[in-house]
N, C-alpha and C. Protein backbone atom coordinates (compact mmCIF):
# COMPACT_ATOMS: atom_id res chain seq x y z
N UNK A 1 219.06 247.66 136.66
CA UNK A 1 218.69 248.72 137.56
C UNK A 1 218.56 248.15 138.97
N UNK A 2 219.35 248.80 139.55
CA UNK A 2 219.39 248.29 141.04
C UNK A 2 217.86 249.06 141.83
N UNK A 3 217.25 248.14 142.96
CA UNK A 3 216.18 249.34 144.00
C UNK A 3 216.78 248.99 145.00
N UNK A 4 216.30 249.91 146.08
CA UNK A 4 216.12 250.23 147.21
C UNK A 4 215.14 250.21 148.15
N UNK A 5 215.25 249.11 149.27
CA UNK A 5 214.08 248.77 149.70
C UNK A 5 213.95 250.00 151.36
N UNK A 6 213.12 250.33 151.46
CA UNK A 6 212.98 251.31 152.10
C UNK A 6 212.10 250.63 153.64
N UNK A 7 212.57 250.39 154.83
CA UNK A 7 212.10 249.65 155.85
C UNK A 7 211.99 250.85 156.82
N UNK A 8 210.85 251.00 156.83
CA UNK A 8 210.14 251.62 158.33
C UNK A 8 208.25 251.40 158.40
N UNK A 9 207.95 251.38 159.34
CA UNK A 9 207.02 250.77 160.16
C UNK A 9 205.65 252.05 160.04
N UNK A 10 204.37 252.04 158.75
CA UNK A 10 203.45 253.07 158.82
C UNK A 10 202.78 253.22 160.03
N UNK A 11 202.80 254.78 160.33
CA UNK A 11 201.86 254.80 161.69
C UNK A 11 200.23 255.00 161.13
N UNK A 12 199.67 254.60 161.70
CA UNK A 12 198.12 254.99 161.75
C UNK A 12 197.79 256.21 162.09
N UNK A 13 196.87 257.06 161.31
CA UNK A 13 196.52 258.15 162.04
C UNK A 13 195.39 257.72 162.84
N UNK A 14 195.36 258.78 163.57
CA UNK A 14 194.73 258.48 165.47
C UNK A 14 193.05 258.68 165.02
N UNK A 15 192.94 259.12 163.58
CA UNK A 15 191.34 258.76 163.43
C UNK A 15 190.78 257.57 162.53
N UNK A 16 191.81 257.12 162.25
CA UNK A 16 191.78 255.72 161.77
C UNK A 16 191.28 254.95 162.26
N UNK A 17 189.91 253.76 161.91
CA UNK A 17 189.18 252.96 162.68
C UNK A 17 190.32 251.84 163.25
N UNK A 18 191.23 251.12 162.68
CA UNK A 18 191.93 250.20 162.62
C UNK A 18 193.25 250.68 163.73
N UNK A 19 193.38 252.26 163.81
CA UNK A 19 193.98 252.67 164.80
C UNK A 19 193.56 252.48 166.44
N UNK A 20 192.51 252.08 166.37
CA UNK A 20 191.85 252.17 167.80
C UNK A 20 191.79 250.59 168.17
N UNK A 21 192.57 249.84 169.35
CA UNK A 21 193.18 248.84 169.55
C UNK A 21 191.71 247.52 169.25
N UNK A 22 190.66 248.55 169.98
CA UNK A 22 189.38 247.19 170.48
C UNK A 22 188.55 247.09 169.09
N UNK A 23 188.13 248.66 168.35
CA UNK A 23 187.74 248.18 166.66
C UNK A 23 188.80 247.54 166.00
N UNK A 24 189.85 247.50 166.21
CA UNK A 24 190.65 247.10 164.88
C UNK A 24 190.75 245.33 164.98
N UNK A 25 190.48 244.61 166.69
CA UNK A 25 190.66 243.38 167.17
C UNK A 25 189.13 243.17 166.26
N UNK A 26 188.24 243.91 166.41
CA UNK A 26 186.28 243.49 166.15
C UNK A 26 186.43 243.91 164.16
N UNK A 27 187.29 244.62 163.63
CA UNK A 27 187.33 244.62 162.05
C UNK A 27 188.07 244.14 161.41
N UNK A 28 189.18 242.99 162.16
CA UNK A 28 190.34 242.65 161.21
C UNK A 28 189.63 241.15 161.85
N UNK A 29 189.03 240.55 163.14
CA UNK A 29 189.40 239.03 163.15
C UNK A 29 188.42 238.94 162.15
N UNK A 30 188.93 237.89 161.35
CA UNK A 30 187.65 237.31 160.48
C UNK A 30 186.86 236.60 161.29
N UNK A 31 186.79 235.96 162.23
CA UNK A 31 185.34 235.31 163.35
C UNK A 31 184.32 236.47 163.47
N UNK A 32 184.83 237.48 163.75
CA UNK A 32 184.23 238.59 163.94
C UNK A 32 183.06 239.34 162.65
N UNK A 33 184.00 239.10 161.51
CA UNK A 33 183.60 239.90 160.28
C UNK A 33 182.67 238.43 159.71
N UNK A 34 182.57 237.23 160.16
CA UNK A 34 182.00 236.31 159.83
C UNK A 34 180.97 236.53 160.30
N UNK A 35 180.89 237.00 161.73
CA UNK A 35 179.81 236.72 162.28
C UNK A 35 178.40 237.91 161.76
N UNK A 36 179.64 239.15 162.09
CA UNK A 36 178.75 240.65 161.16
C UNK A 36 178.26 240.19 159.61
N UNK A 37 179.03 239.60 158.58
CA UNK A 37 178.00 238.80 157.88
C UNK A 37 176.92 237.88 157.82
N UNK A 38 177.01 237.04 158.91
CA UNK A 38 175.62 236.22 158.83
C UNK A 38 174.81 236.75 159.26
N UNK A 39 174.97 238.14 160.35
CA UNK A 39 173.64 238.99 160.82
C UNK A 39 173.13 239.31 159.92
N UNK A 40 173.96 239.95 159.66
CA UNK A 40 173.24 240.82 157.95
C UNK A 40 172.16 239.85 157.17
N UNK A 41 172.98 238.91 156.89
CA UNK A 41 172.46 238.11 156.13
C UNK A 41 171.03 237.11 157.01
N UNK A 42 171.14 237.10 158.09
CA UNK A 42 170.18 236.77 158.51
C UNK A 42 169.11 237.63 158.83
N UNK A 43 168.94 239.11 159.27
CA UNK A 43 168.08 240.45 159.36
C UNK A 43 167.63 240.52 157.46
N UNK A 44 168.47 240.46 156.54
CA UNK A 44 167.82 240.08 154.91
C UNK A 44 166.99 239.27 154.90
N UNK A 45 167.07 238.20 154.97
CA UNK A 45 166.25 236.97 154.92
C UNK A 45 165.05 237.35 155.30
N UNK A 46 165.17 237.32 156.78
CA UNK A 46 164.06 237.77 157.77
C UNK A 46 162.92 238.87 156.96
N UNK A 47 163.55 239.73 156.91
CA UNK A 47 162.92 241.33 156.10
C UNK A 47 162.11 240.46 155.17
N UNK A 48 162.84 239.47 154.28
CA UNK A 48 161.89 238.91 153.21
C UNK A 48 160.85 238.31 153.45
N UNK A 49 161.16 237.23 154.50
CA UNK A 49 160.16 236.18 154.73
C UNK A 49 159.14 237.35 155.46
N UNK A 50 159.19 237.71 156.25
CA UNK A 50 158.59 239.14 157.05
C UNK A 50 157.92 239.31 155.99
N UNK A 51 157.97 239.73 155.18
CA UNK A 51 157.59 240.91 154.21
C UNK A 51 156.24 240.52 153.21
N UNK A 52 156.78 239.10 152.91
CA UNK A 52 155.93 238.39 152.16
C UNK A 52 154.65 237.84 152.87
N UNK A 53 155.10 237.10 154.54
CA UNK A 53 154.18 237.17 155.19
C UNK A 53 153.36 237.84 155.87
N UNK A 54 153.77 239.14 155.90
CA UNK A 54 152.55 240.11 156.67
C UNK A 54 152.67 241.18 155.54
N UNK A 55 151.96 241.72 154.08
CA UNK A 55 152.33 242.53 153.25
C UNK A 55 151.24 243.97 153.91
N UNK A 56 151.10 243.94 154.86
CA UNK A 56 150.11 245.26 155.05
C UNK A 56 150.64 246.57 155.37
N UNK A 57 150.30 247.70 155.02
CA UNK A 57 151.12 248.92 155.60
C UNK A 57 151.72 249.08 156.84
N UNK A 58 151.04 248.14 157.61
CA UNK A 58 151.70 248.44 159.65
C UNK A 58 152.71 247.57 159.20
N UNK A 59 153.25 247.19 158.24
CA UNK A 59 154.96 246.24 158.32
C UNK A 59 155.91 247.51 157.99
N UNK A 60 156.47 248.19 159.41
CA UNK A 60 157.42 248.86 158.96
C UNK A 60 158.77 248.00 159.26
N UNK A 61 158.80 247.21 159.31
CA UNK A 61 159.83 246.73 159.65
C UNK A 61 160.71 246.19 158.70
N UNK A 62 160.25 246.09 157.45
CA UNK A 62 160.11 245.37 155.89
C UNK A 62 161.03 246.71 155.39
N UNK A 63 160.25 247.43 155.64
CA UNK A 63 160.88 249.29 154.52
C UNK A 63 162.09 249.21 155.56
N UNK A 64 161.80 249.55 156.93
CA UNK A 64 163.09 249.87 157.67
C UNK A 64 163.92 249.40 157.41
N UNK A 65 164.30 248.05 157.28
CA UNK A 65 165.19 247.29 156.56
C UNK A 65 166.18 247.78 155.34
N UNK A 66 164.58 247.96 154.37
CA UNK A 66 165.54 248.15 152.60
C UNK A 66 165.93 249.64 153.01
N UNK A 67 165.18 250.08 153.00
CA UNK A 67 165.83 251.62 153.57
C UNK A 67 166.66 251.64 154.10
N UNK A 68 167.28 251.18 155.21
CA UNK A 68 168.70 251.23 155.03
C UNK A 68 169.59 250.53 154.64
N UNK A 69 169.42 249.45 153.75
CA UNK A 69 170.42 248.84 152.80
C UNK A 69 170.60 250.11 151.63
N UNK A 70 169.42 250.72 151.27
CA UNK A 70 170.07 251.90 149.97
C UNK A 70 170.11 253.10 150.70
């Protein structure tokens, strides 16, 4: 069975994040997506150590956190 390779170039639709020249440079370099992981991962940490060290109701900063991870 013979195929047929079919060559043309997908356009992006125009609400596509990856369509928009300056997000798509800040969501595709991996330096970039490296760096948006260690925040994360460093604001986690934090929340913990935070959390454990001041456990009193005025720590909203602890909930604010998990709350928006779920």
């Amino acid at each position: 069975m013979q195929t047929q390779r079919v060559h043309f170039i997908a356009k992006r639709s125009q609400r596509d994040i990856f369509g928009i020249p300056v997000l798509s440079f800040f969501f595709k370099n991996k330096y970039m997506l490296t760096l948006y992981r260690l925040t994360t991962l460093f604001l986690l940490v934090y929340a913990i150590i935070y959390g454990i060290l001041n456990p009193t109701k005025e720590n909203i900063f602890t909930t604010a956190v998990f709350w928006s991870i779920f």
